[in-house]
PDB file of N, CA and C in Angstrom:
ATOM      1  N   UNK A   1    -120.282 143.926  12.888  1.00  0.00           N
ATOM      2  CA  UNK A   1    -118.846 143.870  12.976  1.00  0.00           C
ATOM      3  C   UNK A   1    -118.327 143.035  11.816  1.00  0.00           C
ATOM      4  N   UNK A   2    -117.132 143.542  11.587  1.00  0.00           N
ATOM      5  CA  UNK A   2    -116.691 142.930   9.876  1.00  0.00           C
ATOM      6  C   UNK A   2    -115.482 141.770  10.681  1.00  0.00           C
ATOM      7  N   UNK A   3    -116.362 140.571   9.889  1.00  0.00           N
ATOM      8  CA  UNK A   3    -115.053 139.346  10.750  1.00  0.00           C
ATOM      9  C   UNK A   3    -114.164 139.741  10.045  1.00  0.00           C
ATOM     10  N   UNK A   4    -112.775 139.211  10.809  1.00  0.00           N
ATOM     11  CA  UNK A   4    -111.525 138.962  10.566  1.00  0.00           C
ATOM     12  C   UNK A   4    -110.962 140.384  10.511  1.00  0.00           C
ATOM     13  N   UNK A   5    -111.893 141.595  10.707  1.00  0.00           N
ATOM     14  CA  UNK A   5    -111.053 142.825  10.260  1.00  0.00           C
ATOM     15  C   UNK A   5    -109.747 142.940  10.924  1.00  0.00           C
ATOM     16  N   UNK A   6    -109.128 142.654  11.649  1.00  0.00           N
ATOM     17  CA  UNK A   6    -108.108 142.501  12.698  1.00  0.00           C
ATOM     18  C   UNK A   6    -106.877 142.453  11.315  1.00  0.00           C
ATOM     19  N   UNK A   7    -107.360 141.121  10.103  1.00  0.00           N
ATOM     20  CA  UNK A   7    -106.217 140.844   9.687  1.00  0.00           C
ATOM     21  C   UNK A   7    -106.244 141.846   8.875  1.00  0.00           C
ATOM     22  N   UNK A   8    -107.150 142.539   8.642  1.00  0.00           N
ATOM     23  CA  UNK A   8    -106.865 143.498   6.980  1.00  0.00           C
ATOM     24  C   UNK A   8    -105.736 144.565   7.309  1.00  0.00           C
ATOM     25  N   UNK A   9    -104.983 145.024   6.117  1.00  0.00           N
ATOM     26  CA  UNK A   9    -103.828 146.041   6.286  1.00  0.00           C
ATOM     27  C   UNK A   9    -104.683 147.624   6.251  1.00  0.00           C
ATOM     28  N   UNK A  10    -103.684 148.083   7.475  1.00  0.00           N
ATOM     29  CA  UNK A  10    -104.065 149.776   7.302  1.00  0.00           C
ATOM     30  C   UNK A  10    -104.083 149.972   6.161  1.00  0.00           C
ATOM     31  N   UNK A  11    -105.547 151.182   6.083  1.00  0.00           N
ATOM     32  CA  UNK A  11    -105.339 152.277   4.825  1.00  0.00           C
ATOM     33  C   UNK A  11    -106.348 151.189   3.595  1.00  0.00           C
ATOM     34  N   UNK A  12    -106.850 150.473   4.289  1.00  0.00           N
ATOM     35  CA  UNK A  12    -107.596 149.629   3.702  1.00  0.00           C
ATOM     36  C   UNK A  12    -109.074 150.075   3.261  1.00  0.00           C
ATOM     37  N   UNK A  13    -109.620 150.255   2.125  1.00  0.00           N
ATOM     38  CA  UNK A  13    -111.056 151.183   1.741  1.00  0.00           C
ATOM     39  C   UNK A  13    -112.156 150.321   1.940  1.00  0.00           C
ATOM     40  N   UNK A  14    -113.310 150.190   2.448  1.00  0.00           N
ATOM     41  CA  UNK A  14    -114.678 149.547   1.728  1.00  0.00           C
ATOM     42  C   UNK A  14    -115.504 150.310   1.628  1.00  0.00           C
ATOM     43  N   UNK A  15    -116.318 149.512   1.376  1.00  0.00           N
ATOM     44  CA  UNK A  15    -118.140 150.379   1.043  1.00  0.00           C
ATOM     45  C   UNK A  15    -118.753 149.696   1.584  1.00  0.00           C
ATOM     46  N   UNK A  16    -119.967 150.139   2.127  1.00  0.00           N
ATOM     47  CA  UNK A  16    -120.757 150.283   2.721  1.00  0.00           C
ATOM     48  C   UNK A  16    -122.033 150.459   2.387  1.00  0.00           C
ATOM     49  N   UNK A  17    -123.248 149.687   2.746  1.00  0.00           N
ATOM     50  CA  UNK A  17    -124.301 149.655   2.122  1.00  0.00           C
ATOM     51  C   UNK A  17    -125.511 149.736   2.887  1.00  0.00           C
ATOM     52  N   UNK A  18    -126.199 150.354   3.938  1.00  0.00           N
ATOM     53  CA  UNK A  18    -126.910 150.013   4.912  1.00  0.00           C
ATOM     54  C   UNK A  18    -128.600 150.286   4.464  1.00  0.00           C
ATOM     55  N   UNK A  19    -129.460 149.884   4.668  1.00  0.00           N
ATOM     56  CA  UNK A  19    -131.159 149.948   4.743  1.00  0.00           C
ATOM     57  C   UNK A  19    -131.445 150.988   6.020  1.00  0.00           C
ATOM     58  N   UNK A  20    -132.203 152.254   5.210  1.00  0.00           N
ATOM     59  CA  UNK A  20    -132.459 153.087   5.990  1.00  0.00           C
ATOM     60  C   UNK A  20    -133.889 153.281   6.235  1.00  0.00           C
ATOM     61  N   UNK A  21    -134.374 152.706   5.132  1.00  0.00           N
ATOM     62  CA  UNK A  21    -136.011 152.358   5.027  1.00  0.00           C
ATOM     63  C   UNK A  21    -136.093 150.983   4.488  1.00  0.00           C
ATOM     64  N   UNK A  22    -137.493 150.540   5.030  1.00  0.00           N
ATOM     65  CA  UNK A  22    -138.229 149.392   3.993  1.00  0.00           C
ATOM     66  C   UNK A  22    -139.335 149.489   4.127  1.00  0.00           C
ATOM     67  N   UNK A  23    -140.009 148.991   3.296  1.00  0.00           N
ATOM     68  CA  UNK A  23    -141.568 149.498   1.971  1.00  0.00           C
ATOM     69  C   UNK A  23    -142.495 148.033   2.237  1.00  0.00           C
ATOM     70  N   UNK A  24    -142.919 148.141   3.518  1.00  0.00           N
ATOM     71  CA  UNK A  24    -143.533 146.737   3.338  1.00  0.00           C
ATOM     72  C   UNK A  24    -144.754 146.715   2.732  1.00  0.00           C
ATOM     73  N   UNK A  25    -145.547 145.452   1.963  1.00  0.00           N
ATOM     74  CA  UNK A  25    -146.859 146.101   1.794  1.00  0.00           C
ATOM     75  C   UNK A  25    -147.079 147.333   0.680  1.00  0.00           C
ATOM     76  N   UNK A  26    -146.335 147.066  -0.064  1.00  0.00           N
ATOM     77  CA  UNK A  26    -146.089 147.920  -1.310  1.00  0.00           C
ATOM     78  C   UNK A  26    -146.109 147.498  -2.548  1.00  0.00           C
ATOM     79  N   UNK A  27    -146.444 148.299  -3.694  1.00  0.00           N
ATOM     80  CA  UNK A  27    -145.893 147.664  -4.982  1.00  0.00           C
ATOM     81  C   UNK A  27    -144.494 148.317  -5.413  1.00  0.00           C
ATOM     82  N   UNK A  28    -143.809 147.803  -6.071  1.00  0.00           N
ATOM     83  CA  UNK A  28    -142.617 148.193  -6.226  1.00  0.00           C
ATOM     84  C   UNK A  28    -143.118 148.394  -8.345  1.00  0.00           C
ATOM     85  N   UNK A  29    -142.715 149.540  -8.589  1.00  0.00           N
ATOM     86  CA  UNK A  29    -142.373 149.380  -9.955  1.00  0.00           C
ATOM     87  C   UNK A  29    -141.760 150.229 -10.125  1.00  0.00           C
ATOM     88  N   UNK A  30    -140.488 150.650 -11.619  1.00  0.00           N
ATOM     89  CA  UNK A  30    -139.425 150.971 -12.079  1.00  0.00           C
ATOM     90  C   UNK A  30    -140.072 152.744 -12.002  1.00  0.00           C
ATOM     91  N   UNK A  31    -139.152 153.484 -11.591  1.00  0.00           N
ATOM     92  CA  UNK A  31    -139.197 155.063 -11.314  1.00  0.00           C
ATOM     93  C   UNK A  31    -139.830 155.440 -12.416  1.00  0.00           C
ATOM     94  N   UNK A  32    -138.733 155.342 -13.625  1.00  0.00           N
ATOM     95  CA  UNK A  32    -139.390 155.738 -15.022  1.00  0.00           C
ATOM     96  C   UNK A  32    -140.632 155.381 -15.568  1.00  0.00           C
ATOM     97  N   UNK A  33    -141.409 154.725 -14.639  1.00  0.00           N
ATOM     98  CA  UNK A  33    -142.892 154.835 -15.430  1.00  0.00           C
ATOM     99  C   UNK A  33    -143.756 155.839 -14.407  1.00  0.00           C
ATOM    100  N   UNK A  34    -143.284 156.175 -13.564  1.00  0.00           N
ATOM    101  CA  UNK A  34    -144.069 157.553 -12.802  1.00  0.00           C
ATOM    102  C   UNK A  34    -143.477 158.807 -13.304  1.00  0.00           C
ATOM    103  N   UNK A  35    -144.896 159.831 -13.412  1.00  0.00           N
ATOM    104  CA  UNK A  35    -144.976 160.771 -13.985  1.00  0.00           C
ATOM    105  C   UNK A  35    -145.365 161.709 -12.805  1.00  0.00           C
ATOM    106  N   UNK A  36    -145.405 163.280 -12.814  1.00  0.00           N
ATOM    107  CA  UNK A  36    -145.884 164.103 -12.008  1.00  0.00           C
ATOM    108  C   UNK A  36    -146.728 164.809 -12.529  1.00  0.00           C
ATOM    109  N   UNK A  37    -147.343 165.749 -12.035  1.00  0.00           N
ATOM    110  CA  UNK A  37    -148.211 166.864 -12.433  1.00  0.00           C
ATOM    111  C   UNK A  37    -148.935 167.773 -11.231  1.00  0.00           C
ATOM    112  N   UNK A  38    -148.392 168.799 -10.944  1.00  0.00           N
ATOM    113  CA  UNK A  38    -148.852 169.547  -9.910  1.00  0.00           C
ATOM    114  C   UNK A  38    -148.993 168.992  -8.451  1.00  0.00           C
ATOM    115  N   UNK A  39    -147.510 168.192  -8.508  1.00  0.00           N
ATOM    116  CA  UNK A  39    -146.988 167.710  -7.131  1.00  0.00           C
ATOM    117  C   UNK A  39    -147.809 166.180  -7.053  1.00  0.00           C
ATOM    118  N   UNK A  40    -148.411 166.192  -7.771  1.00  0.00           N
ATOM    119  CA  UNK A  40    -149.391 164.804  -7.799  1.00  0.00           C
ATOM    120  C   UNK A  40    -148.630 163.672  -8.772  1.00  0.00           C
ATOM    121  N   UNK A  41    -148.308 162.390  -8.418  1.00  0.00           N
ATOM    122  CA  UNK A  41    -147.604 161.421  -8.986  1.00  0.00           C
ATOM    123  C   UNK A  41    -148.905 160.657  -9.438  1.00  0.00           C
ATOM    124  N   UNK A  42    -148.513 160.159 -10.741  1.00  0.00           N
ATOM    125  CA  UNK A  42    -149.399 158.958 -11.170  1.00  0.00           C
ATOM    126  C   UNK A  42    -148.371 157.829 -12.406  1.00  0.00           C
ATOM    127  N   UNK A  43    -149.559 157.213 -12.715  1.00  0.00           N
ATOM    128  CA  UNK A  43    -148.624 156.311 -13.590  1.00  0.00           C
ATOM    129  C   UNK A  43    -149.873 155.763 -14.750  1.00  0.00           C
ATOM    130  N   UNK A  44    -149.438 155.370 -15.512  1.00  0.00           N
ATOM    131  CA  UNK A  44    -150.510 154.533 -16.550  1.00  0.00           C
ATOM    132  C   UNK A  44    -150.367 153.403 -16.457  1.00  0.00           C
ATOM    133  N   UNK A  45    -151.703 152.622 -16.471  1.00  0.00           N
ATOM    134  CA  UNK A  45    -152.341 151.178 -16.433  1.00  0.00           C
ATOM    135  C   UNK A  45    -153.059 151.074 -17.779  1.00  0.00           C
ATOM    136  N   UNK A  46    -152.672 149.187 -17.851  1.00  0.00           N
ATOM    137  CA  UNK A  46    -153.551 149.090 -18.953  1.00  0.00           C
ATOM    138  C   UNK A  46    -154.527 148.650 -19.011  1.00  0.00           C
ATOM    139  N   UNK A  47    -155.215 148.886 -19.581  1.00  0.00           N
ATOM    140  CA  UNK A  47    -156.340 148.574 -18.846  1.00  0.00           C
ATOM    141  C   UNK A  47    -157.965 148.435 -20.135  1.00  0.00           C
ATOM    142  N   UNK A  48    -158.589 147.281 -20.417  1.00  0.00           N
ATOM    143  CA  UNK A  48    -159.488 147.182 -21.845  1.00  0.00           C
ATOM    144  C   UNK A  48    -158.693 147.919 -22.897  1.00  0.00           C
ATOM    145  N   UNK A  49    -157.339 147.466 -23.567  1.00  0.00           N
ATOM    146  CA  UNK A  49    -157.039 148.360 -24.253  1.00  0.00           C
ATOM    147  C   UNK A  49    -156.172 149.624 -24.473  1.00  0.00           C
ATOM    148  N   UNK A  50    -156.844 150.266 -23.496  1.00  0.00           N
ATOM    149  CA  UNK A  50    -156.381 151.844 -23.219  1.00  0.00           C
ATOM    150  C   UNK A  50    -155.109 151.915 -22.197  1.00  0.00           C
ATOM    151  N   UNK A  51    -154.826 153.432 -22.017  1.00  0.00           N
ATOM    152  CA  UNK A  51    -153.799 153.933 -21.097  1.00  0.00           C
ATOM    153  C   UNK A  51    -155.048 154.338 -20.231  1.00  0.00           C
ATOM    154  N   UNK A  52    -154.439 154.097 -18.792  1.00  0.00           N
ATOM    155  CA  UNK A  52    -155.252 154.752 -17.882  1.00  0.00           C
ATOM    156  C   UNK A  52    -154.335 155.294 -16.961  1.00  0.00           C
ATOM    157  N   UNK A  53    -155.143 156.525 -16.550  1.00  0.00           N
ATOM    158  CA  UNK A  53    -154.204 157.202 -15.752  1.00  0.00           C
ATOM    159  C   UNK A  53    -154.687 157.237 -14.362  1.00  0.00           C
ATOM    160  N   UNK A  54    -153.746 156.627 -13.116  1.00  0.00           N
ATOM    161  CA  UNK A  54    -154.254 156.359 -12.397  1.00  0.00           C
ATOM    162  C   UNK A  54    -153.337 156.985 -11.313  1.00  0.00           C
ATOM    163  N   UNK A  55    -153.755 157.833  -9.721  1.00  0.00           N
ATOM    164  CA  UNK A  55    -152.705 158.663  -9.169  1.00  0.00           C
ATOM    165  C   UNK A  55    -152.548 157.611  -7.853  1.00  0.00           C
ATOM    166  N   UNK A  56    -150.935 158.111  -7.657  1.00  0.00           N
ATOM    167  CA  UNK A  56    -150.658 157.065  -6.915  1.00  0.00           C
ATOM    168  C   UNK A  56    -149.587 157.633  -5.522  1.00  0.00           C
ATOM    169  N   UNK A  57    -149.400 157.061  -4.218  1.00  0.00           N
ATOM    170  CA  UNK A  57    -149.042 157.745  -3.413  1.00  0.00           C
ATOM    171  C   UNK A  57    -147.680 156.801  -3.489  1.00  0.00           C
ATOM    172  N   UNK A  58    -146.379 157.676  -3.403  1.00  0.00           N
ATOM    173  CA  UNK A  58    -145.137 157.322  -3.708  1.00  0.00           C
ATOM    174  C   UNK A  58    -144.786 156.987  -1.979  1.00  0.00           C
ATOM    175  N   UNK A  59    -144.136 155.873  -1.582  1.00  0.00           N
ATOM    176  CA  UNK A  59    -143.595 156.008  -0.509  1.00  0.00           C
ATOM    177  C   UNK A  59    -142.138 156.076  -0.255  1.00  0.00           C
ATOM    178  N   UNK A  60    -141.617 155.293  -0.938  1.00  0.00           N
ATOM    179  CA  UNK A  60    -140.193 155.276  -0.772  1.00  0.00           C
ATOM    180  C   UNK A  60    -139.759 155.635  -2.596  1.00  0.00           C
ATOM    181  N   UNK A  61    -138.408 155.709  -3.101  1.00  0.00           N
ATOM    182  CA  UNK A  61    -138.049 155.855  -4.415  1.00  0.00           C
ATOM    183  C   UNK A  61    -136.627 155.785  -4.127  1.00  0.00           C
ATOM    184  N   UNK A  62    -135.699 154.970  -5.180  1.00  0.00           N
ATOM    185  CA  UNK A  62    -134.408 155.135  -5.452  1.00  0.00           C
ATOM    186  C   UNK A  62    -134.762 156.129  -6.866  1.00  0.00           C
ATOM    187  N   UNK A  63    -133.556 155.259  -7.503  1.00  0.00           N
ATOM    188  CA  UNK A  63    -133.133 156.195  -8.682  1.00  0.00           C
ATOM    189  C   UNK A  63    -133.827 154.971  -9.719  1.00  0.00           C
ATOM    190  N   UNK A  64    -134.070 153.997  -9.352  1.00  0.00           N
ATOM    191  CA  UNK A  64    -134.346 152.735 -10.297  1.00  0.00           C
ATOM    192  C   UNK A  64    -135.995 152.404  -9.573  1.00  0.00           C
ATOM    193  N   UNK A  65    -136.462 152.497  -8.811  1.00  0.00           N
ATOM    194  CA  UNK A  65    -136.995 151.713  -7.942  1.00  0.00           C
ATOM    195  C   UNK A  65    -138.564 152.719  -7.597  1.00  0.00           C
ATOM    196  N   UNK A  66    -139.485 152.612  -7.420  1.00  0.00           N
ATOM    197  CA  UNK A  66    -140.920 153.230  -6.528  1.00  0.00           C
ATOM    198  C   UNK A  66    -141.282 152.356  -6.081  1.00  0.00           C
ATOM    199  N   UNK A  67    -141.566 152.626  -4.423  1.00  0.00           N
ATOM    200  CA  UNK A  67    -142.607 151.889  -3.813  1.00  0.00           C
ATOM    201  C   UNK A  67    -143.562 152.983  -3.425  1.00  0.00           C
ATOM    202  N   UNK A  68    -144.803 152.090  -4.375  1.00  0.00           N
ATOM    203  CA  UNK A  68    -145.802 153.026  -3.782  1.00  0.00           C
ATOM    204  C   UNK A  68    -146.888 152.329  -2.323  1.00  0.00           C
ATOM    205  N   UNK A  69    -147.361 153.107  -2.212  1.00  0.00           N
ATOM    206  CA  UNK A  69    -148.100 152.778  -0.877  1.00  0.00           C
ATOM    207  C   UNK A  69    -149.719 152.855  -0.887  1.00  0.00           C
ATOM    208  N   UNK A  70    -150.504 153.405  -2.109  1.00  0.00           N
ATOM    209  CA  UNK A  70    -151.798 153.605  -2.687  1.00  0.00           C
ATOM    210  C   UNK A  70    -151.867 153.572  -4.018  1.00  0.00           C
ATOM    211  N   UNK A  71    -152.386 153.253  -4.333  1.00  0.00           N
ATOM    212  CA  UNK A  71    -153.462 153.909  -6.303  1.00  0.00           C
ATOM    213  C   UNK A  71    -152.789 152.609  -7.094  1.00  0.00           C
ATOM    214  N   UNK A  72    -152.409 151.424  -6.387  1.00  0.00           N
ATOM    215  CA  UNK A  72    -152.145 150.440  -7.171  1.00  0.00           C
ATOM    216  C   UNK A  72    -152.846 149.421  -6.541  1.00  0.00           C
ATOM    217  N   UNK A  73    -152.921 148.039  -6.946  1.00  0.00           N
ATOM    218  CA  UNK A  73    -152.978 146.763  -6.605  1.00  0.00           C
ATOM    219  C   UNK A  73    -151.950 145.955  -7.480  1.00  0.00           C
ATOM    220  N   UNK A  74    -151.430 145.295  -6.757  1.00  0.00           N
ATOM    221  CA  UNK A  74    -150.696 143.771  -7.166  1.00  0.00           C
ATOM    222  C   UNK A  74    -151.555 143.174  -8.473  1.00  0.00           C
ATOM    223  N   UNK A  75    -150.612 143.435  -9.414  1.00  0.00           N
ATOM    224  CA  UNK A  75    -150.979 142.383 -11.065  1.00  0.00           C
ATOM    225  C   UNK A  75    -151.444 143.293 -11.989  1.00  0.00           C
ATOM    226  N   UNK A  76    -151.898 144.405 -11.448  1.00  0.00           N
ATOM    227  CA  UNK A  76    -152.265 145.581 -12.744  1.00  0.00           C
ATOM    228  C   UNK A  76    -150.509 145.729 -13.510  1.00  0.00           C
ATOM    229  N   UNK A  77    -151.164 146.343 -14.829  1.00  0.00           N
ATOM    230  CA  UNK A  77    -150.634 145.828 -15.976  1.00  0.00           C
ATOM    231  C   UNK A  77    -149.431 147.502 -16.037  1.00  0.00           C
ATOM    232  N   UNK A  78    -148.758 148.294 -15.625  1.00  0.00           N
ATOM    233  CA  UNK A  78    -148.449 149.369 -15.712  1.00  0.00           C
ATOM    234  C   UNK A  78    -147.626 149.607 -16.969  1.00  0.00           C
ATOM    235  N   UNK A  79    -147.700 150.619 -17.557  1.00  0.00           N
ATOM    236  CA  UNK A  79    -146.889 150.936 -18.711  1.00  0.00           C
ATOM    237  C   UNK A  79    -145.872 151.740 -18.319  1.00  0.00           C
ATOM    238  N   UNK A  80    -144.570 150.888 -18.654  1.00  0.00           N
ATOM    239  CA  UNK A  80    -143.299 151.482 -18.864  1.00  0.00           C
ATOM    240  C   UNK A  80    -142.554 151.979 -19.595  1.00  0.00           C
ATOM    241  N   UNK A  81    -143.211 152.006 -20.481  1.00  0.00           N
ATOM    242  CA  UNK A  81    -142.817 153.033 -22.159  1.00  0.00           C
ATOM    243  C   UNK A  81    -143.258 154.383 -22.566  1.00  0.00           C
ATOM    244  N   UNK A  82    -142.564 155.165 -22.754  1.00  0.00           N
ATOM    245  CA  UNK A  82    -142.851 156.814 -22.910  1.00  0.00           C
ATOM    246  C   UNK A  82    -143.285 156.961 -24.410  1.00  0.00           C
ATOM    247  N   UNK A  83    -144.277 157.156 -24.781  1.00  0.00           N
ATOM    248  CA  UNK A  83    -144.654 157.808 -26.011  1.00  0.00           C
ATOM    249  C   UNK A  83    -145.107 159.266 -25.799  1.00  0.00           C
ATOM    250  N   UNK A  84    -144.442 159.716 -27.034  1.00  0.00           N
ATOM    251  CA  UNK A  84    -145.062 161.116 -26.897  1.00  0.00           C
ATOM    252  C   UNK A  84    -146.733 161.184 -26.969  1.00  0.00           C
ATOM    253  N   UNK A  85    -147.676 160.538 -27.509  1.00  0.00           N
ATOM    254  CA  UNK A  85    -149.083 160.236 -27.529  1.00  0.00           C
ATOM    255  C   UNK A  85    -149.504 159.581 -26.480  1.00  0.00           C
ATOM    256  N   UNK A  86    -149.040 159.763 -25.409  1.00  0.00           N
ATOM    257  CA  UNK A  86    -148.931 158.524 -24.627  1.00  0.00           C
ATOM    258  C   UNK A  86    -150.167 159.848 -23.465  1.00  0.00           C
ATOM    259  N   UNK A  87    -151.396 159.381 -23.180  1.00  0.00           N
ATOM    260  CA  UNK A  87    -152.597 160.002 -22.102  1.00  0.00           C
ATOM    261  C   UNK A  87    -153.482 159.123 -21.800  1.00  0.00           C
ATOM    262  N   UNK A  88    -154.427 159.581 -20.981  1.00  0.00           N
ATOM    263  CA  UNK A  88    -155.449 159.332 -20.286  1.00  0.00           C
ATOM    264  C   UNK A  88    -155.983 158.655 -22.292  1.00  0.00           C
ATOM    265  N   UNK A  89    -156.934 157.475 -21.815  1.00  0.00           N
ATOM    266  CA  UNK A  89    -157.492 157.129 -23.091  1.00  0.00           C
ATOM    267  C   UNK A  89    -156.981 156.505 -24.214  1.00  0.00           C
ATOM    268  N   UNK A  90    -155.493 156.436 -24.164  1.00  0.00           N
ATOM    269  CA  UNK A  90    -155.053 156.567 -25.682  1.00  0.00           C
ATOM    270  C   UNK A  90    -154.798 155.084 -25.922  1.00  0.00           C
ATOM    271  N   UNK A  91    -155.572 154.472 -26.956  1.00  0.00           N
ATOM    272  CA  UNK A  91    -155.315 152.976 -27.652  1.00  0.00           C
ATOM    273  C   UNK A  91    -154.221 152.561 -27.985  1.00  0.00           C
ATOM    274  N   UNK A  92    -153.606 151.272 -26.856  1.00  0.00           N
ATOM    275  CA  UNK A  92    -152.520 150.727 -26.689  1.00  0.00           C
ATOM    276  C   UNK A  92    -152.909 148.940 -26.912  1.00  0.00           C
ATOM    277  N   UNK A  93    -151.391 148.611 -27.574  1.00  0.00           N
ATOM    278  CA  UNK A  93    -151.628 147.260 -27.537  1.00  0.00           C
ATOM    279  C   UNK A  93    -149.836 146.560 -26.329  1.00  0.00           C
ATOM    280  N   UNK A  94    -150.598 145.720 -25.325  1.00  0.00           N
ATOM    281  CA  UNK A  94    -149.510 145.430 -24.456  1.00  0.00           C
ATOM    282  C   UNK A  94    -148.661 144.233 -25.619  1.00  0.00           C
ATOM    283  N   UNK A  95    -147.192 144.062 -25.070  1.00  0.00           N
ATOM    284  CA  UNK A  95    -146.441 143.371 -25.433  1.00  0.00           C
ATOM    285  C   UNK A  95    -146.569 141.770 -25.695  1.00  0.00           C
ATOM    286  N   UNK A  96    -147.403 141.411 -25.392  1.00  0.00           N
ATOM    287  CA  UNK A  96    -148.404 140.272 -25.601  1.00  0.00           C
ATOM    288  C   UNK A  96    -148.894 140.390 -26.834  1.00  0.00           C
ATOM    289  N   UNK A  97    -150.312 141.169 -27.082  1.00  0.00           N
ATOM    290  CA  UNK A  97    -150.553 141.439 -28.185  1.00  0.00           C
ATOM    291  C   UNK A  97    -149.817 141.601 -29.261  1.00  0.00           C
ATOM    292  N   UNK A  98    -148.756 142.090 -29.249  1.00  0.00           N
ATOM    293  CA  UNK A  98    -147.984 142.356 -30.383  1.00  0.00           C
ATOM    294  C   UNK A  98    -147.009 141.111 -30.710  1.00  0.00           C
ATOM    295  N   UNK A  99    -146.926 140.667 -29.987  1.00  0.00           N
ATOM    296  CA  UNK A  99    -146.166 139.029 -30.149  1.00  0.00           C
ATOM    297  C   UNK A  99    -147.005 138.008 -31.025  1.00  0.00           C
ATOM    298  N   UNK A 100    -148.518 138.307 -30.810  1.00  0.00           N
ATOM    299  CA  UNK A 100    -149.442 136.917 -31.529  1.00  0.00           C
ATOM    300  C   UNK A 100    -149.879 138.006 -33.075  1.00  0.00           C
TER     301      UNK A 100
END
């Protein structure tokens, strides 16, 4: 219940925001680094170096947002940058590296 609504004037607009799901026990990372392929979602990790491609079970998703629910652990390194060279294998240096 919205306090005080009593005093607000007719014809009065809000918004509204409610939780229809929550993702407990999940990793959360940014939409745009999941990819598809024959209904199958994955994402790249970094991993010695390389891109690794690793498949992952999506549970919830905004427009900004994935929670996945498998094919991750907490602290892996995921890549959020689209290169067109960008596969399974391909020699990457993380944002770290390129700083020193």
């Amino acid at each position: 219940m919205l306090a005080d609504a009593a005093d607000l004037p007719d014809g009065t607009t809000v918004e509204l925001t409610t939780v229809t799901h929550v993702a407990d026990n999940s990793v959360l990372i940014p939409y745009d680094a999941l990819y598809f392929e024959g209904g199958n979602a994955y994402v790249y990790v970094s991993q010695d170096g390389k891109a690794v491609k690793k498949l992952v079970t999506v549970y919830l998703y905004s427009t900004d947002m994935a929670a996945l629910s498998a094919g991750l652990f907490a602290g892996q390194e995921i890549i959020t940058t689209w290169a067109p060279t960008l596969k399974d294998g391909t020699l990457i240096k993380t944002s770290t590296e390129k700083e020193q």
